[in-house]
C-alpha atoms as a PDB file:
ATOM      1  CA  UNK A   1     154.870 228.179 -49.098  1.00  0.00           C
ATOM      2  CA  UNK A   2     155.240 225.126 -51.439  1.00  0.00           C
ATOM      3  CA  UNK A   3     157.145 222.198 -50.286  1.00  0.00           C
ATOM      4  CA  UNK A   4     157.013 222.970 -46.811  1.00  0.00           C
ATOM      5  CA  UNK A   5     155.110 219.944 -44.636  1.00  0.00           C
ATOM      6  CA  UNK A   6     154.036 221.129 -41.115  1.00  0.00           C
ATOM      7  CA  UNK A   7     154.836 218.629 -38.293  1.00  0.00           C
ATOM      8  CA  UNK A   8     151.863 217.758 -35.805  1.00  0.00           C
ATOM      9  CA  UNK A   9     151.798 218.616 -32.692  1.00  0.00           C
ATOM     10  CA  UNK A  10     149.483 218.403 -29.644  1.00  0.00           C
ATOM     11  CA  UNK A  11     146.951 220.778 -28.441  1.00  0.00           C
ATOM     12  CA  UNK A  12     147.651 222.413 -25.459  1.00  0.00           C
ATOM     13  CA  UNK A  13     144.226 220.510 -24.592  1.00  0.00           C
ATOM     14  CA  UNK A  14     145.559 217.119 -25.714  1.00  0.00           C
ATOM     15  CA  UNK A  15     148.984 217.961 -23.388  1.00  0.00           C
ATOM     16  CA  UNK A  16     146.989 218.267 -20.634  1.00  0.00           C
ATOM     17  CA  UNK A  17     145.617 214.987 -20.756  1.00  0.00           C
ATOM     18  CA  UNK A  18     148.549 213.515 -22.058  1.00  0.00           C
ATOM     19  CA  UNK A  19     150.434 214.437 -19.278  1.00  0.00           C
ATOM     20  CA  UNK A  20     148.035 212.683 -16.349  1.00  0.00           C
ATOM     21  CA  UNK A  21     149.413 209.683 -18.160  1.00  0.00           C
ATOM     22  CA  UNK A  22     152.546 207.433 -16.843  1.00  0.00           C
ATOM     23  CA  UNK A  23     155.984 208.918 -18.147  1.00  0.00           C
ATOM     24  CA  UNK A  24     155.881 205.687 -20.528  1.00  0.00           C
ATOM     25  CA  UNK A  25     153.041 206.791 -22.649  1.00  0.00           C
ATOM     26  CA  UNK A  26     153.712 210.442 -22.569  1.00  0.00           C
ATOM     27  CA  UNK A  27     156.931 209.648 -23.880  1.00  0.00           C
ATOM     28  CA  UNK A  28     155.396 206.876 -26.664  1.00  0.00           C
ATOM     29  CA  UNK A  29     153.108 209.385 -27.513  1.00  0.00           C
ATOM     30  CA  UNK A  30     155.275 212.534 -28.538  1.00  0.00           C
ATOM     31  CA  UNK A  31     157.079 210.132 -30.303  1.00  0.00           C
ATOM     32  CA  UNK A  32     153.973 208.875 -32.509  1.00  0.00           C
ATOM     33  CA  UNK A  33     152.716 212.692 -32.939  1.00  0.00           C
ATOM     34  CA  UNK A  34     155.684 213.426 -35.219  1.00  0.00           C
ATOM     35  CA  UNK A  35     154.587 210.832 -37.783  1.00  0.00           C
ATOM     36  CA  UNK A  36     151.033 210.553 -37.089  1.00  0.00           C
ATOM     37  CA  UNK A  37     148.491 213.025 -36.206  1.00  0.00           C
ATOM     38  CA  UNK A  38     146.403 212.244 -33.661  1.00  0.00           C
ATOM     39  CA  UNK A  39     144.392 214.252 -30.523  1.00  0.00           C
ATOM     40  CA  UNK A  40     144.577 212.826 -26.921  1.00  0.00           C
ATOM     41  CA  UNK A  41     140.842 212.131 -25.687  1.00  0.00           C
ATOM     42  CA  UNK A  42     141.518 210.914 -21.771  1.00  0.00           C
ATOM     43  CA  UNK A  43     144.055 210.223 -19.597  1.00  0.00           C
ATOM     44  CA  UNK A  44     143.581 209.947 -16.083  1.00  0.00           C
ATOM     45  CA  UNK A  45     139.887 209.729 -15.045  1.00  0.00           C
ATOM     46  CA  UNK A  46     138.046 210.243 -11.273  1.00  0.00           C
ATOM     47  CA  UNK A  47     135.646 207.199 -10.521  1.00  0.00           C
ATOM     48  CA  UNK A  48     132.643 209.338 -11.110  1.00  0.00           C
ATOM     49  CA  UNK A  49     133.723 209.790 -14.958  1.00  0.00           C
ATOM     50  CA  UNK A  50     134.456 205.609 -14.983  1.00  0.00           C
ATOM     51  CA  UNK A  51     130.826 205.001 -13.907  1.00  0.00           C
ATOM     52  CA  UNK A  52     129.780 207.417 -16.285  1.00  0.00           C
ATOM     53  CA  UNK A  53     131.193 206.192 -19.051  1.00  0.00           C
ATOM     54  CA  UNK A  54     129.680 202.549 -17.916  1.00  0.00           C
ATOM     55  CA  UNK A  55     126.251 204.008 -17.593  1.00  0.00           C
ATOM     56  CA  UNK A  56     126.463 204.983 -21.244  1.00  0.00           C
ATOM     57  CA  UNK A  57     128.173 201.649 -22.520  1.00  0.00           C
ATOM     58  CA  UNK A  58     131.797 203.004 -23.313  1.00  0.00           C
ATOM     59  CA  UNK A  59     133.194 200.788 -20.986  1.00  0.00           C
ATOM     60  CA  UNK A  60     132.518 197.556 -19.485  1.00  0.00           C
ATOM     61  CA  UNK A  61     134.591 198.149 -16.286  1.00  0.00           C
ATOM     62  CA  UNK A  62     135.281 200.251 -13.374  1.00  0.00           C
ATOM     63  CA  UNK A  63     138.185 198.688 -12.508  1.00  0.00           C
ATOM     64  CA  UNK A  64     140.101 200.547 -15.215  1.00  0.00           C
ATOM     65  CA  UNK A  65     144.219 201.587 -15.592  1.00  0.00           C
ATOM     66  CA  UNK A  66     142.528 205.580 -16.129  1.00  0.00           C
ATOM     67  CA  UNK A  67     142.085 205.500 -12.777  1.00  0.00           C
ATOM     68  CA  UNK A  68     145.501 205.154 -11.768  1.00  0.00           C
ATOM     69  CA  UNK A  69     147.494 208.151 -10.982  1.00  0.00           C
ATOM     70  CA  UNK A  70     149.399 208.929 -12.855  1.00  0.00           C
ATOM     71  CA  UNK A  71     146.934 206.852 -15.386  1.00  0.00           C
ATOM     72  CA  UNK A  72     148.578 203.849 -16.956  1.00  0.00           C
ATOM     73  CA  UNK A  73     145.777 203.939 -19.853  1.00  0.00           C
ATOM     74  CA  UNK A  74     145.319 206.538 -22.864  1.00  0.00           C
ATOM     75  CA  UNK A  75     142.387 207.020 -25.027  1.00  0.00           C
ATOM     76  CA  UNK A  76     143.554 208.619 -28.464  1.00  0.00           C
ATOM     77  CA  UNK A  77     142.543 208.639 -32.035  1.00  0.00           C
ATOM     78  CA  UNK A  78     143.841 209.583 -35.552  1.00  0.00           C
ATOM     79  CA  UNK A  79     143.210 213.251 -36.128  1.00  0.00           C
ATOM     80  CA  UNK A  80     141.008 214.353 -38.155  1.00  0.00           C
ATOM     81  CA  UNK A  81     138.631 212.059 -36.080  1.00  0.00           C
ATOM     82  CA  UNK A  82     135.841 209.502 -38.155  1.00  0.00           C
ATOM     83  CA  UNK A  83     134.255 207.512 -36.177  1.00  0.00           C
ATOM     84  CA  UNK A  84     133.131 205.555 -38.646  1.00  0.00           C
ATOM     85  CA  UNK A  85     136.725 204.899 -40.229  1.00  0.00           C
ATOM     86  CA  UNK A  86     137.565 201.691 -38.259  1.00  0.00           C
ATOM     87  CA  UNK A  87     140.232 201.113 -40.961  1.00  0.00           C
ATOM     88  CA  UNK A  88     142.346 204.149 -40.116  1.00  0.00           C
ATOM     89  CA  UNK A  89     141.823 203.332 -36.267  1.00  0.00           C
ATOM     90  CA  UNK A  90     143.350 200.010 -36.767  1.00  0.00           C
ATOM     91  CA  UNK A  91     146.214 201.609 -39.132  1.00  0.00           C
ATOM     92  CA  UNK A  92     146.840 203.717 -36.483  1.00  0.00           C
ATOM     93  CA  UNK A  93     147.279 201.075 -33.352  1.00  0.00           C
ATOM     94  CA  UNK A  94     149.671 199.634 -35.774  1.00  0.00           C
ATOM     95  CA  UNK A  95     151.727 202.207 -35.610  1.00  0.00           C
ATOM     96  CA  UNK A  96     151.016 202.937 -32.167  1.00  0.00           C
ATOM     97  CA  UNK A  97     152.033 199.502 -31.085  1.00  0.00           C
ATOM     98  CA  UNK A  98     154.925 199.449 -33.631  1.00  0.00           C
ATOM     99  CA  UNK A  99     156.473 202.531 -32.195  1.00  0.00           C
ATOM    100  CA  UNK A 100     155.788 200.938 -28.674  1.00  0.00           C
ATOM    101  CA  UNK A 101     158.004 197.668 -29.470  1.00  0.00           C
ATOM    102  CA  UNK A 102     160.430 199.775 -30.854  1.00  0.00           C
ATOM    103  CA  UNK A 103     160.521 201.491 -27.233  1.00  0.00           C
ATOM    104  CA  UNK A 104     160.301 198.248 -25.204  1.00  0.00           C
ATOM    105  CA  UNK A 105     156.824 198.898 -23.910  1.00  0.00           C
ATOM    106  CA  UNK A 106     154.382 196.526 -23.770  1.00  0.00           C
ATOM    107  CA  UNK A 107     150.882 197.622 -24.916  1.00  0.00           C
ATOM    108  CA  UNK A 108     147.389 196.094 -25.422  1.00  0.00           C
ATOM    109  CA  UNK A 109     144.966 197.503 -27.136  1.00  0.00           C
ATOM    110  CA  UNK A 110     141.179 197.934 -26.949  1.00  0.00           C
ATOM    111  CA  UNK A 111     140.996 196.522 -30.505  1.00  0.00           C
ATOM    112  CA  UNK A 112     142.536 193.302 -29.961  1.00  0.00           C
ATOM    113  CA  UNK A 113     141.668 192.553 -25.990  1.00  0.00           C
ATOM    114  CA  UNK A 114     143.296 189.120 -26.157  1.00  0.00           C
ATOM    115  CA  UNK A 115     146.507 190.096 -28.030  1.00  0.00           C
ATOM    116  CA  UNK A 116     146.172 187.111 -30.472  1.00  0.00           C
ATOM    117  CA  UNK A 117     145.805 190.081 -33.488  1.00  0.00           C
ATOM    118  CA  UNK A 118     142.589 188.858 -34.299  1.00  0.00           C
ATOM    119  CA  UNK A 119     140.760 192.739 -34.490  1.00  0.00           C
ATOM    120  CA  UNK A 120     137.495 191.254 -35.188  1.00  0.00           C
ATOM    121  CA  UNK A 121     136.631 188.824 -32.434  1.00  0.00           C
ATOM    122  CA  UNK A 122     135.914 191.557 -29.630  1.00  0.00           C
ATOM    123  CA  UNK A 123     132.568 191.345 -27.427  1.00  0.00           C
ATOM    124  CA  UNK A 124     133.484 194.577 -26.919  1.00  0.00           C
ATOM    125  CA  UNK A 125     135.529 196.986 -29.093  1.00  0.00           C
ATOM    126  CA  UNK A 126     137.560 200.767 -27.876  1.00  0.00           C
ATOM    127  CA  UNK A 127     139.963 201.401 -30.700  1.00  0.00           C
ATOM    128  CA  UNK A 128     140.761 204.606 -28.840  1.00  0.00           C
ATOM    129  CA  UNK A 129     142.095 202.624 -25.994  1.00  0.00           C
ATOM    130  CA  UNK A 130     145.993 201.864 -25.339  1.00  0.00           C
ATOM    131  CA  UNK A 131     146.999 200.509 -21.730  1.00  0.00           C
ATOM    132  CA  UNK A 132     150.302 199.773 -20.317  1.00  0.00           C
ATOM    133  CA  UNK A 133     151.224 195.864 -19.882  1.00  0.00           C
ATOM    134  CA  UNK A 134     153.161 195.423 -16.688  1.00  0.00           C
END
């Protein structure tokens, strides 16, 4: 039917995830789904999935807020996902860390390490990557 604009909504795979996270970013998160569509990747990890992911250079540490429980750290991207769109990854942190101040939580984001919203001078960039600030 014309006119009619769907909302988006998590996967049941994405809730999941979502919820191994800290109440904080669950709730941050179901706010940002209703104006931006996006798919949860990881919340919570083991240690064995940490070293993994340093073995293959997706991470440069295994001392890591996934690990926490419940995990204090969210990896999530813009759905449809392009990798190569680093554009609409950075849009979307904006809004991610917009909604977040609007909240009172304190974010930092693997696009901007050092917080000084510089989003190119990273050794090391995860634009997936949100983490709580406590």
């Amino acid at each position: 039917m014309a006119g009619i604009v769907k909302m988006p909504k998590f996967s049941y795979k994405s809730l999941i995830k979502l919820n191994s996270c800290d109440h904080r970013i669950i709730n941050l998160f179901k706010l940002v789904v209703k104006e931006f569509d996006c798919t949860i990747l990881e919340g919570h990890r083991t240690v064995e999935r940490q070293k993994e992911l340093l073995n293959e250079g997706k991470t440069k540490t295994l001392n890591s807020k996934h690990l926490e429980n419940p995990s204090k750290a969210i990896d999530v991207a813009p759905y449809p996902i392009d990798w190569d769109d680093r554009e609409r990854f950075t849009l979307f942190a904006g809004f991610v860390l917009g909604v977040a101040s609007q909240i009172d939580l304190k974010l930092r984001w693997g696009g901007d390490w050092d917080m000084d919203t510089e989003v190119k001078d990273n050794s090391f960039d995860d634009l997936v990557h949100f983490e709580i600030r406590d």
